[in-house]
N, C-alpha and C. Protein backbone atom coordinates (compact mmCIF):
# COMPACT_ATOMS: atom_id res chain seq x y z
N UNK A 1 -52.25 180.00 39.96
CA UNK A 1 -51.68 180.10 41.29
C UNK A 1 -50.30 180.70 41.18
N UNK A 2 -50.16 181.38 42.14
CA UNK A 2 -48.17 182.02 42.14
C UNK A 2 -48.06 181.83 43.45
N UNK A 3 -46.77 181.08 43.85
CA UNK A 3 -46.77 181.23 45.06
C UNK A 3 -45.53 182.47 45.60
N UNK A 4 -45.75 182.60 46.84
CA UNK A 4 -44.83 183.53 46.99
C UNK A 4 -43.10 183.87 46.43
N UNK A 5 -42.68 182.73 47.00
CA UNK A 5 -41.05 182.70 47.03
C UNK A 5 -40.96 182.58 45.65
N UNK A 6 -41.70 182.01 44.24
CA UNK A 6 -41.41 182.28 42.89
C UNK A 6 -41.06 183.66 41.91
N UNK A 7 -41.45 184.77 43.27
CA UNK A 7 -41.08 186.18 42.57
C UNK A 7 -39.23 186.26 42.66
N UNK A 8 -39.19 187.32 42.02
CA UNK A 8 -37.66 187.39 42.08
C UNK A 8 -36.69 187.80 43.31
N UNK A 9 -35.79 187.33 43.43
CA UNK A 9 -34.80 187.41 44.50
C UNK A 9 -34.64 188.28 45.63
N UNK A 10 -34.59 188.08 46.83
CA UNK A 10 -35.06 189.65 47.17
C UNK A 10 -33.41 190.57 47.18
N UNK A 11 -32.48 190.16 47.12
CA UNK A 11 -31.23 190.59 46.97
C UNK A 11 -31.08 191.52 45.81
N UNK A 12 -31.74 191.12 44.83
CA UNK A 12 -31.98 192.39 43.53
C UNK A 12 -33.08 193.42 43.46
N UNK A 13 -33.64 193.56 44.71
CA UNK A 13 -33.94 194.66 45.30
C UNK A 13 -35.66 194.61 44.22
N UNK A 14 -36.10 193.59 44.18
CA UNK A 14 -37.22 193.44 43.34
C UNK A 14 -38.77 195.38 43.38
N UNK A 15 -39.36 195.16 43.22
CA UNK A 15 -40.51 196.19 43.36
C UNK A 15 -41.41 195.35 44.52
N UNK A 16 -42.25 195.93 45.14
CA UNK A 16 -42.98 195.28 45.86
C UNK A 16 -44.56 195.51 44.85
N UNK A 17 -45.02 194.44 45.25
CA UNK A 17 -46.42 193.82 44.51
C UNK A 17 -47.12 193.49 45.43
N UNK A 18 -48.65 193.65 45.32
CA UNK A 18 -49.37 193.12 45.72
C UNK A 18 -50.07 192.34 45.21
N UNK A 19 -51.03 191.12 45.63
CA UNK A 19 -51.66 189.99 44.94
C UNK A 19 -52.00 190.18 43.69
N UNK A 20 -52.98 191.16 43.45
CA UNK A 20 -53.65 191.26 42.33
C UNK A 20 -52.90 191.87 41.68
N UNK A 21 -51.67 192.38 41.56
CA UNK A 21 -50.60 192.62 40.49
C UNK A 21 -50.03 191.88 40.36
N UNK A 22 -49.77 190.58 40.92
CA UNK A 22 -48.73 189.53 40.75
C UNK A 22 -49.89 188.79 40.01
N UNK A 23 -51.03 188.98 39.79
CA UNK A 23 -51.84 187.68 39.21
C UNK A 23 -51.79 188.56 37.59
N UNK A 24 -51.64 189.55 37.42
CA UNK A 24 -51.61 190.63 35.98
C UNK A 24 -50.46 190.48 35.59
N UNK A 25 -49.21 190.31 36.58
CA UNK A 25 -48.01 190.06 35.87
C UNK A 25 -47.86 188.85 35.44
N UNK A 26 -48.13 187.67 36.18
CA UNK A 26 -47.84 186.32 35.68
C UNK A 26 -48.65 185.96 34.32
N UNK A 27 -49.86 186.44 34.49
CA UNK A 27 -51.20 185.85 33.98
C UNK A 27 -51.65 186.78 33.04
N UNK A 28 -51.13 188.27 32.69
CA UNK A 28 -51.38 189.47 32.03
C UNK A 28 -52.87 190.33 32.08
N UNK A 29 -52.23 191.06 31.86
CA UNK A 29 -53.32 192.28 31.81
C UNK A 29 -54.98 192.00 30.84
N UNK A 30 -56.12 191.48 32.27
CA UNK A 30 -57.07 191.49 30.55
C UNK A 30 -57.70 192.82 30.43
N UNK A 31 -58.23 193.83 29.14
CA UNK A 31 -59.05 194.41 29.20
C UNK A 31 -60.18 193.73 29.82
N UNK A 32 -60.80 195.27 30.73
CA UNK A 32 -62.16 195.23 31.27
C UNK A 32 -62.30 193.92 32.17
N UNK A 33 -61.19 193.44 33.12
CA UNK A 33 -61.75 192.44 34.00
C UNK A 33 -60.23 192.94 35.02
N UNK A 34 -60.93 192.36 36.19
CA UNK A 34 -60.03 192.29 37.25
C UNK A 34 -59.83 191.14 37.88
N UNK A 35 -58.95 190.89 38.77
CA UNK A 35 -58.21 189.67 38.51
C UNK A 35 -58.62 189.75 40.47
N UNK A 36 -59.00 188.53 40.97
CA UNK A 36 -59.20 188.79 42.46
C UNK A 36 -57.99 187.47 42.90
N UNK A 37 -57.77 187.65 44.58
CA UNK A 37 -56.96 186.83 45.15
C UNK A 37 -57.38 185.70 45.81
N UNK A 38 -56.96 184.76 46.26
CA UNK A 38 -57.48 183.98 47.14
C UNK A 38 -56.46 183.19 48.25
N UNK A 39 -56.52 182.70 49.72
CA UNK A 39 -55.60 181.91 49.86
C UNK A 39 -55.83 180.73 49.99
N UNK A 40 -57.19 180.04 49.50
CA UNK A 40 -57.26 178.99 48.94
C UNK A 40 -57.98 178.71 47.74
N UNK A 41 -57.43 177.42 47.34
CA UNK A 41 -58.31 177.24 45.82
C UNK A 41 -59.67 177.31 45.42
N UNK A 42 -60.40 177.30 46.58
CA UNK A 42 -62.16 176.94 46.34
C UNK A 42 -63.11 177.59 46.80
N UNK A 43 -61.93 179.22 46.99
CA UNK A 43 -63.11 180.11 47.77
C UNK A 43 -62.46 181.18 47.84
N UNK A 44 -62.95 182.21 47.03
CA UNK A 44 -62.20 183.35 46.95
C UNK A 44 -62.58 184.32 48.40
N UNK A 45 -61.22 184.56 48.94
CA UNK A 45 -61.66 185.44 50.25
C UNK A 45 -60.44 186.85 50.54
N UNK A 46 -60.67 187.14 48.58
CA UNK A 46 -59.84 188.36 48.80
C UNK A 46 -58.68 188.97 49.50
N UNK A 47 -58.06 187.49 49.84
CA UNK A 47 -56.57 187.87 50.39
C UNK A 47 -55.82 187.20 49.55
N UNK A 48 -54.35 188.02 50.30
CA UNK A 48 -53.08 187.21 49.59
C UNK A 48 -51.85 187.04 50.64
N UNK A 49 -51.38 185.70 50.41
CA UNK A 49 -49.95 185.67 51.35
C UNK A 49 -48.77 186.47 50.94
N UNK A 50 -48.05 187.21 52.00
CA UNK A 50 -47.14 188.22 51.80
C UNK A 50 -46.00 187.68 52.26
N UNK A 51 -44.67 188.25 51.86
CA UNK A 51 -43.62 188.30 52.75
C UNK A 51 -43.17 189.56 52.94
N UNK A 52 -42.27 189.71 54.10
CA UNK A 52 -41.53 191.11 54.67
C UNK A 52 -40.42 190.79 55.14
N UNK A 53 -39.60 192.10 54.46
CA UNK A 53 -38.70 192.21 54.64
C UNK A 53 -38.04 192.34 56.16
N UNK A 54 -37.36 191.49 56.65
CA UNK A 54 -36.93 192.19 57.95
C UNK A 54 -37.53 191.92 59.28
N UNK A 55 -39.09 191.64 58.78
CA UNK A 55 -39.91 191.68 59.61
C UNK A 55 -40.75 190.23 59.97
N UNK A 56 -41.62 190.74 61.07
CA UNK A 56 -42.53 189.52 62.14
C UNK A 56 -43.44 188.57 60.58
N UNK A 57 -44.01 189.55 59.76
CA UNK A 57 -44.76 188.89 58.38
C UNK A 57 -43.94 188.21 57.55
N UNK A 58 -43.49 186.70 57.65
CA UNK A 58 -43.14 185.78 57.01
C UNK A 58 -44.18 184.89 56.73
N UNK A 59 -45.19 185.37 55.96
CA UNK A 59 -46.28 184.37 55.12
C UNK A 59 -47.41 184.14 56.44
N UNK A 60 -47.62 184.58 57.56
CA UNK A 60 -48.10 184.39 58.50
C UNK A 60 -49.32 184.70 58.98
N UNK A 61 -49.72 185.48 58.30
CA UNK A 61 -51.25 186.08 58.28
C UNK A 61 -51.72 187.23 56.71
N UNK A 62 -52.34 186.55 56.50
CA UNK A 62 -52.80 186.97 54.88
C UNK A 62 -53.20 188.66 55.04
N UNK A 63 -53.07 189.48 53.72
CA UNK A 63 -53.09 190.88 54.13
C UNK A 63 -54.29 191.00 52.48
N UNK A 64 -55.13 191.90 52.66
CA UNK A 64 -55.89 192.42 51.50
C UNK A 64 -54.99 191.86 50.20
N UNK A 65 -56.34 191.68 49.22
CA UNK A 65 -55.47 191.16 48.02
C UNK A 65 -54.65 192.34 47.13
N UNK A 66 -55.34 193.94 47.39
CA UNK A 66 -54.82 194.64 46.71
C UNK A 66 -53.97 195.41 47.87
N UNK A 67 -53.53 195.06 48.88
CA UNK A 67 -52.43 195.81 49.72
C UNK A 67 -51.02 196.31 48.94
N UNK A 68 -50.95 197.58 49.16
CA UNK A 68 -49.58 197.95 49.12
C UNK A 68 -48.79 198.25 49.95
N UNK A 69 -47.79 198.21 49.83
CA UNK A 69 -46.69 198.39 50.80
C UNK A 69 -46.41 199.51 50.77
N UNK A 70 -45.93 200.18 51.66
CA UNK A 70 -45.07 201.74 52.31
C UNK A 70 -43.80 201.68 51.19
N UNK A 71 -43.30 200.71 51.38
CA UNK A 71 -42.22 201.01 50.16
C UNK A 71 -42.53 200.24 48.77
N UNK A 72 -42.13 200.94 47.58
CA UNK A 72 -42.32 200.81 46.22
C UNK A 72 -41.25 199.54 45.93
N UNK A 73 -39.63 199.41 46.65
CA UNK A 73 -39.01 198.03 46.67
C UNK A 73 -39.01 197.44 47.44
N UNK A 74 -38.23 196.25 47.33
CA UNK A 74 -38.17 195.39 48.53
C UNK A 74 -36.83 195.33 49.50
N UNK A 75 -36.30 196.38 49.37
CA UNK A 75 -34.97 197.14 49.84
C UNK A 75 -34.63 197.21 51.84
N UNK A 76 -35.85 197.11 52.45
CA UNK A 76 -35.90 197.76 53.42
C UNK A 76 -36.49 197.20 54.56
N UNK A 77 -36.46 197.50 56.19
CA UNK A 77 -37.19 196.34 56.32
C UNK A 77 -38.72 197.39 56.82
N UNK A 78 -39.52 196.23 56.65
CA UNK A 78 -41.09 197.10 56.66
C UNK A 78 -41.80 196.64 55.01
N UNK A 79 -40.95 196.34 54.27
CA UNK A 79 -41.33 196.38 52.84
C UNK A 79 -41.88 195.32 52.69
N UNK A 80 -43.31 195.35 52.02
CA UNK A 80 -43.91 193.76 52.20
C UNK A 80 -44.20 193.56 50.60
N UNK A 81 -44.23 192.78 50.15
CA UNK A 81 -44.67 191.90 48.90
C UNK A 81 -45.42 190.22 48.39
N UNK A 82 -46.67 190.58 47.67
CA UNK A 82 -46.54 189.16 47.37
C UNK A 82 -45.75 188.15 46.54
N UNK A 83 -45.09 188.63 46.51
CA UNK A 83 -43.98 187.66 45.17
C UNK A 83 -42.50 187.92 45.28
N UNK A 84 -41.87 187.28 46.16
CA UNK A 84 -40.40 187.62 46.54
C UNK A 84 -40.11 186.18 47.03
N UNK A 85 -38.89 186.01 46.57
CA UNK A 85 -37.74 184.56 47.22
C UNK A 85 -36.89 185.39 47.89
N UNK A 86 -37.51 185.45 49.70
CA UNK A 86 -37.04 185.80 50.74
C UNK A 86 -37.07 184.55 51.63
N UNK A 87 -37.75 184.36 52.19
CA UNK A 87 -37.53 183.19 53.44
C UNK A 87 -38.34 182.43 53.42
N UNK A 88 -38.44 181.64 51.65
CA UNK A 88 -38.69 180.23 51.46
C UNK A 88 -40.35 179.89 51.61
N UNK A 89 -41.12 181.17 51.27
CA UNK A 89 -42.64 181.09 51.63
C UNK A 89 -43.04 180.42 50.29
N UNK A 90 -43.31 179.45 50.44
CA UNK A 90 -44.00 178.51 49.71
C UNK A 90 -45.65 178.31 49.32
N UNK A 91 -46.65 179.34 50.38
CA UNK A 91 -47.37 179.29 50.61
C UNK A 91 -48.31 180.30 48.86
N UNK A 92 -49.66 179.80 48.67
CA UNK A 92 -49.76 179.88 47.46
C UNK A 92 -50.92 181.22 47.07
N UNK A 93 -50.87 182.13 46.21
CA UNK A 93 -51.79 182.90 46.01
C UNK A 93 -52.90 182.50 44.91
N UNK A 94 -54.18 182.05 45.04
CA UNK A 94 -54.46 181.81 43.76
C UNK A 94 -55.49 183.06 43.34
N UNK A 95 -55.16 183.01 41.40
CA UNK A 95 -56.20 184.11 41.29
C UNK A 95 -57.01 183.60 40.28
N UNK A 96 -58.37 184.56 40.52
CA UNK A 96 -59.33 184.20 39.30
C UNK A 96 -59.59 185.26 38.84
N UNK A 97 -60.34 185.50 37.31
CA UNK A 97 -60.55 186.79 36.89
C UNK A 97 -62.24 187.14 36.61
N UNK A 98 -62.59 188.47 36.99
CA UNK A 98 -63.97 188.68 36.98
C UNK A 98 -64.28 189.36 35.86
N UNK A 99 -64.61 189.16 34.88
CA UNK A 99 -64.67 190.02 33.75
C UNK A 99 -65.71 191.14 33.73
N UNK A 100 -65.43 192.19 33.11
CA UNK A 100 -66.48 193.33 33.58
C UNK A 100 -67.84 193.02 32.21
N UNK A 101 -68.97 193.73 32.60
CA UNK A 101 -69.87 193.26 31.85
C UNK A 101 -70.41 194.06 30.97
């Protein structure tokens, strides 16, 4: 599980991530499997909780697990990420991994 606000600060202008890169960064890269999202523990439904910069999306409605954002940081407002300590989103991404066969 990662939850949101555990990514890095958003004042140091972090990268923006989406779920399934925040589950490769915490959890690392496996060969030949991909790593899916969930926003709860017992049922994977391919989303992930986000935050935004600036904006109405403060953890508030889950976005694709592999969403990217318009911007590459978290600099701006519009810039969304799953893994930023912006405005205290506590709310949790969990991932599992599907190994390829």
């Amino acid at each position: 599980r990662a939850s949101v606000s555990e990514g890095p600060a958003w004042g140091d202008d972090p990268p923006t991530y989406s779920c399934v890169e925040v589950c490769a960064l915490i959890f690392g890269a496996v060969d030949n499997a991909n790593y899916h999202c969930s926003t709860t523990r017992n049922n994977i439904d391919n989303m992930g909780w986000y935050d935004e910069y600036g904006g109405a999306n403060i953890c508030t409605e889950p976005f694709a697990e592999n969403f990217q954002s318009d911007y590459p940081a978290y600099t701006q407002d519009g810039a969304i990420s799953a893994y930023v300590s912006d405005h205290g989103c506590e709310l949790e991404n969990f991932c599992s991994l599907e190994k390829a066969e």
